[in-house]
Protein backbone atom coordinates (compact mmCIF):
# COMPACT_ATOMS: atom_id res chain seq x y z
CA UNK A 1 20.22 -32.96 7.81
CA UNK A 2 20.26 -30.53 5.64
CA UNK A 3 23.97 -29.75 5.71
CA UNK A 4 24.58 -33.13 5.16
CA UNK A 5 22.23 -32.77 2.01
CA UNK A 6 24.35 -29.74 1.01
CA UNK A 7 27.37 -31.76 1.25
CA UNK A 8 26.63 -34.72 -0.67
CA UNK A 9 25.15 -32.34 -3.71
CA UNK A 10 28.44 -30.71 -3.76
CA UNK A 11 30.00 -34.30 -3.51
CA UNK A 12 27.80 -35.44 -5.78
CA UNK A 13 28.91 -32.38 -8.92
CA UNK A 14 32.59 -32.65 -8.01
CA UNK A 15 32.46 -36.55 -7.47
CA UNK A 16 36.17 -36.06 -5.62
CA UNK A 17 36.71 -35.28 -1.68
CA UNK A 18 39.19 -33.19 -2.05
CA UNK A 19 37.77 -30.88 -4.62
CA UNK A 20 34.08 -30.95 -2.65
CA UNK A 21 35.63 -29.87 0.53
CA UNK A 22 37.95 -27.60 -0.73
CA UNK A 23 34.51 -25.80 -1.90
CA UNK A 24 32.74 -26.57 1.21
CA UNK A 25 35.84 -25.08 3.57
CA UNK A 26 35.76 -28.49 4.85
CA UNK A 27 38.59 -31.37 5.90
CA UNK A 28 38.36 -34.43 3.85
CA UNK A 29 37.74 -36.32 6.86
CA UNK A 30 34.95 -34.14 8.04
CA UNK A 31 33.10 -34.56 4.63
CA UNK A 32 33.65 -37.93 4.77
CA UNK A 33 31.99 -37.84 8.07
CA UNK A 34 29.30 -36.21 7.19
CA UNK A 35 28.70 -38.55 4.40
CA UNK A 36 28.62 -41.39 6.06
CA UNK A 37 26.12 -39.83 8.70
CA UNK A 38 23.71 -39.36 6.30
CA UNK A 39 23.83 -42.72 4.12
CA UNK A 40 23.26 -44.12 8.02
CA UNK A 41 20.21 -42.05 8.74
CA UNK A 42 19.11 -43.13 5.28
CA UNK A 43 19.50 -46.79 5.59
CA UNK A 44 21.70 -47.27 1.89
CA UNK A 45 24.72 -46.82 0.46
CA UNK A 46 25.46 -43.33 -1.85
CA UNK A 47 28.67 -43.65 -3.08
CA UNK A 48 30.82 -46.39 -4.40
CA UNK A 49 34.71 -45.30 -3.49
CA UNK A 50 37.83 -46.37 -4.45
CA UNK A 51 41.10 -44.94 -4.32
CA UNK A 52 41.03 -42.72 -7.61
CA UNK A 53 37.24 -41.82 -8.23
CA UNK A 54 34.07 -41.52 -6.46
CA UNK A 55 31.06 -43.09 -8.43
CA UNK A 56 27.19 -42.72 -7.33
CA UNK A 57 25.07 -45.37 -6.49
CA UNK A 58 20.87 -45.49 -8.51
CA UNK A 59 20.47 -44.34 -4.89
CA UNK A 60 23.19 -41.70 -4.68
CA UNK A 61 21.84 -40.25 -8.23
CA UNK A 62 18.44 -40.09 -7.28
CA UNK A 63 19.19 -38.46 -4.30
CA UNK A 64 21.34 -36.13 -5.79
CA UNK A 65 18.47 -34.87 -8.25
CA UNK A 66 15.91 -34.85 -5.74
CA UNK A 67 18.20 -32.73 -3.33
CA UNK A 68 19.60 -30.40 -5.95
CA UNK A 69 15.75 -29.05 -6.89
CA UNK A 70 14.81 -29.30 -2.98
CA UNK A 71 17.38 -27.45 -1.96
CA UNK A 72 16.78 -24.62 -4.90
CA UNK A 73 13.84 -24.58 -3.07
CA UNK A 74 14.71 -24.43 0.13
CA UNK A 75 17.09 -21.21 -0.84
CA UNK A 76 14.20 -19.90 -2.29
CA UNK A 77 12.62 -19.67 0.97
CA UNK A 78 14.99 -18.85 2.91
CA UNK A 79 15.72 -15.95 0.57
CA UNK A 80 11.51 -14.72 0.51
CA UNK A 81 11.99 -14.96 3.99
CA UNK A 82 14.89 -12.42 4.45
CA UNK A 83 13.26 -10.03 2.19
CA UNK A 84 9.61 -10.50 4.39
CA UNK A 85 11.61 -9.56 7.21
CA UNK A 86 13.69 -6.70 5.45
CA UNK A 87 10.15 -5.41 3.92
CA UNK A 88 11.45 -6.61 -0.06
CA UNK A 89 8.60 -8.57 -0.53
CA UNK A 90 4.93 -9.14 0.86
CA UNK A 91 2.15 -7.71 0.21
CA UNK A 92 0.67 -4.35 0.65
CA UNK A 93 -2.72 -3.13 0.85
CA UNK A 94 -3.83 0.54 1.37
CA UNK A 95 -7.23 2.03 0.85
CA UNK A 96 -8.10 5.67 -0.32
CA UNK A 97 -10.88 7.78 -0.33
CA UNK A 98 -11.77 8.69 -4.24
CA UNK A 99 -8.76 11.24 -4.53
CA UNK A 100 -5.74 9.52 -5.63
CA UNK A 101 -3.18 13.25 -5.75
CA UNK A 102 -4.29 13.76 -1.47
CA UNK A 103 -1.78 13.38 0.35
CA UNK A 104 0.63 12.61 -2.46
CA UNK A 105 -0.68 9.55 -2.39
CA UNK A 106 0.40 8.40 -6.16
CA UNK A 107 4.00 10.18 -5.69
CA UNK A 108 4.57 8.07 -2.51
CA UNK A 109 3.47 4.83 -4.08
CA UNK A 110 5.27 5.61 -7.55
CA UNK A 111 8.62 5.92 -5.35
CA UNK A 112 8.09 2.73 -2.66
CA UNK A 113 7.24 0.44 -5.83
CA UNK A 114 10.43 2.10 -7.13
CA UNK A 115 12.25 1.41 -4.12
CA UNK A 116 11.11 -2.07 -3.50
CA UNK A 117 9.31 -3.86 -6.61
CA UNK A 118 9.30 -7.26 -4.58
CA UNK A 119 6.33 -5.72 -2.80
CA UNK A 120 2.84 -6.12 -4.41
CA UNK A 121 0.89 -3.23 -3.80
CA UNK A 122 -2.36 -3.69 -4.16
CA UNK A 123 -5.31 -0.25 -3.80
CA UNK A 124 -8.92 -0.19 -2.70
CA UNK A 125 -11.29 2.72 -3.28
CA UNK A 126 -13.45 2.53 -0.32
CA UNK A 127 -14.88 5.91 1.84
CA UNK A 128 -13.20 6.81 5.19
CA UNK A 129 -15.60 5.28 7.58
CA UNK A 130 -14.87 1.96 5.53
CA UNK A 131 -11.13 1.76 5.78
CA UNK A 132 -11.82 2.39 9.47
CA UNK A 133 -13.58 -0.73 9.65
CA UNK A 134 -11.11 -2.40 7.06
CA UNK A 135 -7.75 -1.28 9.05
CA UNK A 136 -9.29 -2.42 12.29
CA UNK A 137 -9.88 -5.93 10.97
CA UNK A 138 -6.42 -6.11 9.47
CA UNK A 139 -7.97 -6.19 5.33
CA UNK A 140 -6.02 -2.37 5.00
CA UNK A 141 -2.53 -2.34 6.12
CA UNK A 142 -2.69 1.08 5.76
CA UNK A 143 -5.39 4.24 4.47
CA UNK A 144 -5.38 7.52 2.91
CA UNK A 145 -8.19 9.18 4.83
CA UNK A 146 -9.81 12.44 6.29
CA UNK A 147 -9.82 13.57 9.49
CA UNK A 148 -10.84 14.05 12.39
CA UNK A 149 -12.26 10.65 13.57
CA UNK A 150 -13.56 9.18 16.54
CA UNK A 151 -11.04 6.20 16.36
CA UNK A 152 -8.67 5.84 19.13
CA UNK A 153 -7.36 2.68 17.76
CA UNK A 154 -5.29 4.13 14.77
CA UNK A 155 -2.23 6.59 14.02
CA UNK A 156 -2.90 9.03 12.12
CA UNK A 157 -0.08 11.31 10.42
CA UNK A 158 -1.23 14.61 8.99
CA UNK A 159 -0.15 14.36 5.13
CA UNK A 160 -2.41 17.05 3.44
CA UNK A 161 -5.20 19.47 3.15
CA UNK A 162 -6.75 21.08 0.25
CA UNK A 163 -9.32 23.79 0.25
CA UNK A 164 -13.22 22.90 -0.73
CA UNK A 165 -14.37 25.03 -3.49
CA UNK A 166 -17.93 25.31 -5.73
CA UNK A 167 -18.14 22.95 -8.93
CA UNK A 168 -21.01 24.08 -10.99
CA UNK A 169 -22.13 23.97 -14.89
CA UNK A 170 -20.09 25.94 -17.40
CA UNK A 171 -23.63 27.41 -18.27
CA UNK A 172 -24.36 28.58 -15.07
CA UNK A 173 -24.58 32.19 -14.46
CA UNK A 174 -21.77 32.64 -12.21
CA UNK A 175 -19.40 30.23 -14.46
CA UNK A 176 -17.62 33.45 -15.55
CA UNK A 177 -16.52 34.91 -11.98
CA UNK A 178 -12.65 33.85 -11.03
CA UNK A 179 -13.79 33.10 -7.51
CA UNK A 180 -17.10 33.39 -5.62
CA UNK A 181 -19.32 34.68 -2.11
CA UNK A 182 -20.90 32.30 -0.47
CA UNK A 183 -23.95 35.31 -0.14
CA UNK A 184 -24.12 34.85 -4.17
CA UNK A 185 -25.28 30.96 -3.55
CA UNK A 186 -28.28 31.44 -0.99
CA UNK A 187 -30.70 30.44 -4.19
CA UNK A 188 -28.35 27.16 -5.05
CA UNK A 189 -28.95 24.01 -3.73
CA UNK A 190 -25.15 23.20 -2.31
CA UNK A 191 -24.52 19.50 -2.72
CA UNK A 192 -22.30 18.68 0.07
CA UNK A 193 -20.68 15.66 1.76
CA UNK A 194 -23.30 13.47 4.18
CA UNK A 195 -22.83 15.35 7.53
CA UNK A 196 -22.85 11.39 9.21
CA UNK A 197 -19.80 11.03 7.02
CA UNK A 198 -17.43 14.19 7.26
CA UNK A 199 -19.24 15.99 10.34
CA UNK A 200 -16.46 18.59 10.68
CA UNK A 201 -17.13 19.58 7.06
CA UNK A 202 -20.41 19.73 7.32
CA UNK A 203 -21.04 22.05 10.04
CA UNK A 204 -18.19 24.14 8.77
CA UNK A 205 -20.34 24.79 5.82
CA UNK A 206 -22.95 25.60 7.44
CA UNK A 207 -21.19 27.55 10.10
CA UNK A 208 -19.77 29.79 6.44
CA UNK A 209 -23.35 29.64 5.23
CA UNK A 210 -24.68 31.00 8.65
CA UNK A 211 -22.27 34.13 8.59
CA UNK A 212 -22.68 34.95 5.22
CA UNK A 213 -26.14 35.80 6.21
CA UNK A 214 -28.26 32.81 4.97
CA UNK A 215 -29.10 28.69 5.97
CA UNK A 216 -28.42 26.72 2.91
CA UNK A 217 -30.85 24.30 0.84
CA UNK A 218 -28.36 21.11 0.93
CA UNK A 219 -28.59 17.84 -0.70
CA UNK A 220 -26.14 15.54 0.97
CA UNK A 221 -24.33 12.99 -0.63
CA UNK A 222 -23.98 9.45 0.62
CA UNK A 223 -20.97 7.99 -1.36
CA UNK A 224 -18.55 9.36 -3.76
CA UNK A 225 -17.18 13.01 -4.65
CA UNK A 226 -17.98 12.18 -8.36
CA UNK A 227 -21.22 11.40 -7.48
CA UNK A 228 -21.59 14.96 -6.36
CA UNK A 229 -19.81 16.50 -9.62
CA UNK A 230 -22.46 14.50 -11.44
CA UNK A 231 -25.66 16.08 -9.75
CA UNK A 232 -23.73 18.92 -10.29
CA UNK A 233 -23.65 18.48 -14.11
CA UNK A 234 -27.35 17.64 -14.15
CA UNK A 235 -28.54 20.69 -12.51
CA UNK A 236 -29.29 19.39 -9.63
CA UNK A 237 -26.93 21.92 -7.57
CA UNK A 238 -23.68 23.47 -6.80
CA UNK A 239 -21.28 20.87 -5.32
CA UNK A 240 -18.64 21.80 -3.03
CA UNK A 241 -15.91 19.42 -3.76
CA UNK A 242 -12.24 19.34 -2.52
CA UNK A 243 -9.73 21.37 -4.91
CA UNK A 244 -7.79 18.59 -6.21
CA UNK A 245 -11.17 17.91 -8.60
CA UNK A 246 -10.81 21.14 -10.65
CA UNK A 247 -10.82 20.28 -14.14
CA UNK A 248 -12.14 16.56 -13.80
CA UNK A 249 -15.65 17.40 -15.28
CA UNK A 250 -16.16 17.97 -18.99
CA UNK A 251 -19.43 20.48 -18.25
CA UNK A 252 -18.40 22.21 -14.92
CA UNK A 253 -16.38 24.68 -13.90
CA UNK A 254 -14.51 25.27 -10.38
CA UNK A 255 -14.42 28.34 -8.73
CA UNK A 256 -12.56 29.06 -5.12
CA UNK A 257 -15.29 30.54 -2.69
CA UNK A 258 -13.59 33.34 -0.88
CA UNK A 259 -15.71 33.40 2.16
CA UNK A 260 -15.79 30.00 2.92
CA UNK A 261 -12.23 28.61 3.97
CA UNK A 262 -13.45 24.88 4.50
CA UNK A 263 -10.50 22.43 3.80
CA UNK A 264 -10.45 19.03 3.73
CA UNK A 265 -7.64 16.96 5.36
CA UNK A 266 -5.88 13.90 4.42
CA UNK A 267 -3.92 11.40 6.55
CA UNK A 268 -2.11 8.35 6.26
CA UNK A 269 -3.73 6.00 9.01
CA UNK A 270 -2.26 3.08 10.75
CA UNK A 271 -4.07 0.42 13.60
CA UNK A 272 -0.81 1.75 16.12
CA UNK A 273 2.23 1.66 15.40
CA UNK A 274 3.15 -0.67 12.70
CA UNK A 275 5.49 -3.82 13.04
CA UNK A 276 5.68 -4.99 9.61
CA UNK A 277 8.44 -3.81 7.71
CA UNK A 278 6.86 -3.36 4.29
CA UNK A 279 4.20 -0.76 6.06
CA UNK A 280 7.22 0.74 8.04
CA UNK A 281 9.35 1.52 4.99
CA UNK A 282 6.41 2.41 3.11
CA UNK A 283 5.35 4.92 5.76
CA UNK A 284 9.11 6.13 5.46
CA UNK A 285 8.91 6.59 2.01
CA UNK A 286 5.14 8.48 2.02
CA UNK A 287 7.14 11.21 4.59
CA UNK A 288 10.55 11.54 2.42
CA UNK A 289 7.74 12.24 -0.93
CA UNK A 290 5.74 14.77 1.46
CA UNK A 291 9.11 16.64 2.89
CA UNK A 292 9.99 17.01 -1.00
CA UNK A 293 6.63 18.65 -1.96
């Protein structure tokens, strides 16, 4: 039916056989054909012929401006559909975890919305145990998080890591040192990620703290990094936050702790292996931005 439809629209503009199949790569008599196949299934007449012209019938006009919109339409789709399946258009959604630069995150999106601006990319802040949760019900297509994590279910593909160091107030009295010992925080509160939430860190913090002769006074933090530069401003502790943060706080300073060697890793986190094109290319493009840095 809807070659016939095509037909007749073309009929209908040129409103000559000839001309109409010529542009169709049709014989007359195989436009005609098809033309008179489709007034049957319709039950009315299209055309009026003659021997010189081809007029339209109300019906034939009607039908002509009904099936020149439809089939716009119809184009339309078939066109989205082609670029769904080619990964040109869709939708994206990826979470993070609070730090946009890890795992040149912003580079990689910067160049796939570059690459293919049909896609709408859309971001969601959430912490790593989250976007497990959120990949595994299908709401993240795909996550910027930190390993390691008990989650057998997803892919993960190393794309980072970034060294902790100590974010404390420009007044403090170790705000003028370029770097720091661990030994010269025993007295600090260290404000440090919630050990339920980045385990690995945790314990290699303490495991630093241990060596370096002392157990630390920590206050852990539940949520966000900022959270932690923000006790941190108050007085409420030293905050060891990933490197990526230096410079982000109008009254602290960051200093690289020389003894400790705690980094934080970043990966780009899949439920398998994806299928959908626009996470495929966009996985593509994260590596080609990584290999370049």
């Amino acid at each position: 039916m809807i070659k016939y439809a095509k037909s007749f629209c073309v009929l209908a503009e040129e409103l000559h056989f000839n001309k109409a199949a010529a542009r169709l790569h049709l014989t007359q008599p195989a436009l005609s054909y098809q033309i008179k196949k489709l007034e049957e299934q319709l039950g009315c007449i299209l055309l009026k012929r003659s021997p010189h012209k081809v007029l339209l019938t109300e019906a034939g006009m009607i039908l002509a401006r009904e099936l020149s919109a439809a089939l716009n339409h119809v184009n339309g789709a078939f066109q989205m559909a082609q670029d769904a399946a080619r990964g040109d258009s869709g939708a994206l959604v990826i979470g993070y975890c609070e730090l946009p630069e890890a795992g040149n995150m912003t580079a990689a999106i910067r160049r796939y919305t570059d690459l293919y601006p049909g896609v709408d990319v859309t971001l969601i802040n959430m912490p790593t145990i989250e976007q497990v949760d959120a990949l595994t019900a299908g709401s993240l297509d795909v996550a910027f998080l930190h390993p390691p994590l008990n989650a057998p279910q997803l892919v993960m593909r190393p794309a980072g890591e970034e060294l902790i160091v100590a974010a404390l107030r420009a007044d403090h009295a170790l705000a003028a040192q370029p770097a720091l010992q661990l030994a010269e925080l025993k007295h600090e509160r260290l404000i440090v990620c919630a050990e339920q939430l980045g385990p690995i860190m945790y314990n290699s913090i303490l495991a630093a703290c241990g060596k370096a002769g002392f157990q630390p006074k920590l206050r852990e933090e539940m949520f966000r990094w900022h959270s932690m530069l923000d006790q941190a401003a108050s007085g409420l502790g030293v905050a060891f936050v990933p490197a990526s943060l230096s410079g982000t706080h109008p009254l602290l300073v960051f200093k690289p702790v020389e003894d400790l060697g705690v980094k934080l890793l970043t990966a780009i986190a899949t439920v398998g292996d994806p299928t959908r094109p626009a996470v495929i290319r966009f996985i593509e493009t994260a590596r080609s931005c990584q290999a370049r840095c």
